[in-house]
Protein backbone atom coordinates (compact mmCIF):
# COMPACT_ATOMS: atom_id res chain seq x y z
CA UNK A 1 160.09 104.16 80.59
CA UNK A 2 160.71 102.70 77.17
CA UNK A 3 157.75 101.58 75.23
CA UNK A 4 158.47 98.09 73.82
CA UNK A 5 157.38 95.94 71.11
CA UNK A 6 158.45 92.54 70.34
CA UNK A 7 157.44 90.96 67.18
CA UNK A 8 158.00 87.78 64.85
CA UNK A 9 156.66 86.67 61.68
CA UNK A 10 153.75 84.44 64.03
CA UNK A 11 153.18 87.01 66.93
CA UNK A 12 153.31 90.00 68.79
CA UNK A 13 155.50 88.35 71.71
CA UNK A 14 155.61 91.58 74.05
CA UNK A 15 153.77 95.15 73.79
CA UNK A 16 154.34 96.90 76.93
CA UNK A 17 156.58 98.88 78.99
CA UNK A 18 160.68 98.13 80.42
CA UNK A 19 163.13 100.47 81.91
CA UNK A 20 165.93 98.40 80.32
CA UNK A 21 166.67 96.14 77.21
CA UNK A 22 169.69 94.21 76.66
CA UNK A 23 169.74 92.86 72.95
CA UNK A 24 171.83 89.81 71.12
CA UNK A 25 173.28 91.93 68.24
CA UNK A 26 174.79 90.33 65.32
CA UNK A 27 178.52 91.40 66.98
CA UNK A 28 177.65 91.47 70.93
CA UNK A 29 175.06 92.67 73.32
CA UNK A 30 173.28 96.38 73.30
CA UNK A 31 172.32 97.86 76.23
CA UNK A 32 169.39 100.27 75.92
CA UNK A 33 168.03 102.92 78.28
CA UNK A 34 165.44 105.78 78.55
CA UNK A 35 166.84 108.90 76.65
CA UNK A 36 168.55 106.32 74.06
CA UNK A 37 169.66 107.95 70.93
CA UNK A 38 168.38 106.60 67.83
CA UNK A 39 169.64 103.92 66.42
CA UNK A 40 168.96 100.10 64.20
CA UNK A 41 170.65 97.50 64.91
CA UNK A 42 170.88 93.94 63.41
CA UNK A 43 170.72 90.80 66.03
CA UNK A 44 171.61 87.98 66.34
CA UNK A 45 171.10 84.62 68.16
CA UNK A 46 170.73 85.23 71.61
CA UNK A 47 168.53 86.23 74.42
CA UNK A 48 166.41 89.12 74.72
CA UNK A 49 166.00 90.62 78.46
CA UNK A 50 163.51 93.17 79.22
CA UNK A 51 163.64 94.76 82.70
CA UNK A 52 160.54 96.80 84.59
CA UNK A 53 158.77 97.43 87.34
CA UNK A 54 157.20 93.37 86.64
CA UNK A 55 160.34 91.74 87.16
CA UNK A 56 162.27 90.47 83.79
CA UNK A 57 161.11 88.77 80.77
CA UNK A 58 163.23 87.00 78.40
CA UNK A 59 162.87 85.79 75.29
CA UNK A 60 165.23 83.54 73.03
CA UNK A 61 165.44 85.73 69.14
CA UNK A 62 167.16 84.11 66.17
CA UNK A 63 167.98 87.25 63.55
CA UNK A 64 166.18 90.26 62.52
CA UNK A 65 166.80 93.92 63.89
CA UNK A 66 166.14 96.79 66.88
CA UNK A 67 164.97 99.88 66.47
CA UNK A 68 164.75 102.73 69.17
CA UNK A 69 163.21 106.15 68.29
CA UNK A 70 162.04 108.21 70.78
CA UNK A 71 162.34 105.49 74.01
CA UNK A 72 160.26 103.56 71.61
CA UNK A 73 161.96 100.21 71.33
CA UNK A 74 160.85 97.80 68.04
CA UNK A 75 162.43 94.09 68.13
CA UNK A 76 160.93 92.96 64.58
CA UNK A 77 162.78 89.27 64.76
CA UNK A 78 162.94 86.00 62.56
CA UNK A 79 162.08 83.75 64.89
CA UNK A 80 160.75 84.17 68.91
CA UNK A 81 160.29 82.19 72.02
CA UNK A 82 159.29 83.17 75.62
CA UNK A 83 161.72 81.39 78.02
């Protein structure tokens, strides 16, 4: 499992577990998956899906970046919204 945190300037949206992200990158979506390799990536506009064992959250992101180190997964955006 991938250890997730999902952050914006007001909140912390999302601290918690997935088995899959799929990120709006500045050019396209990222897929990421336990046993990622490191990485940082910019994003976009777009929507944020996070996959477990609770079903699927989304969340709507406007800018910022990703980070994965270790199947830990930061979203550190400019702005954030559940949908």
């Amino acid at each position: 499992m991938l250890k997730v945190s999902v952050i914006s300037p007001e909140q912390t949206l999302y601290e918690g577990e997935a088995s899959s992200i799929v990120a709006p990158a500045y050019d396209g979506e990222v897929g990421i998956l336990t046993g990622h390799a490191p990485m940082m990536a910019l994003l976009g506009t777009g929507t944020l899906r996070l996959s477990g064992s609770a079903g699927e959250q989304r969340f709507k992101v406007e800018g910022g970046f990703l980070q994965v180190v270790d199947d830990v997964v930061r979203v550190v955006t400019e702005r954030a919204a559940e949908l």
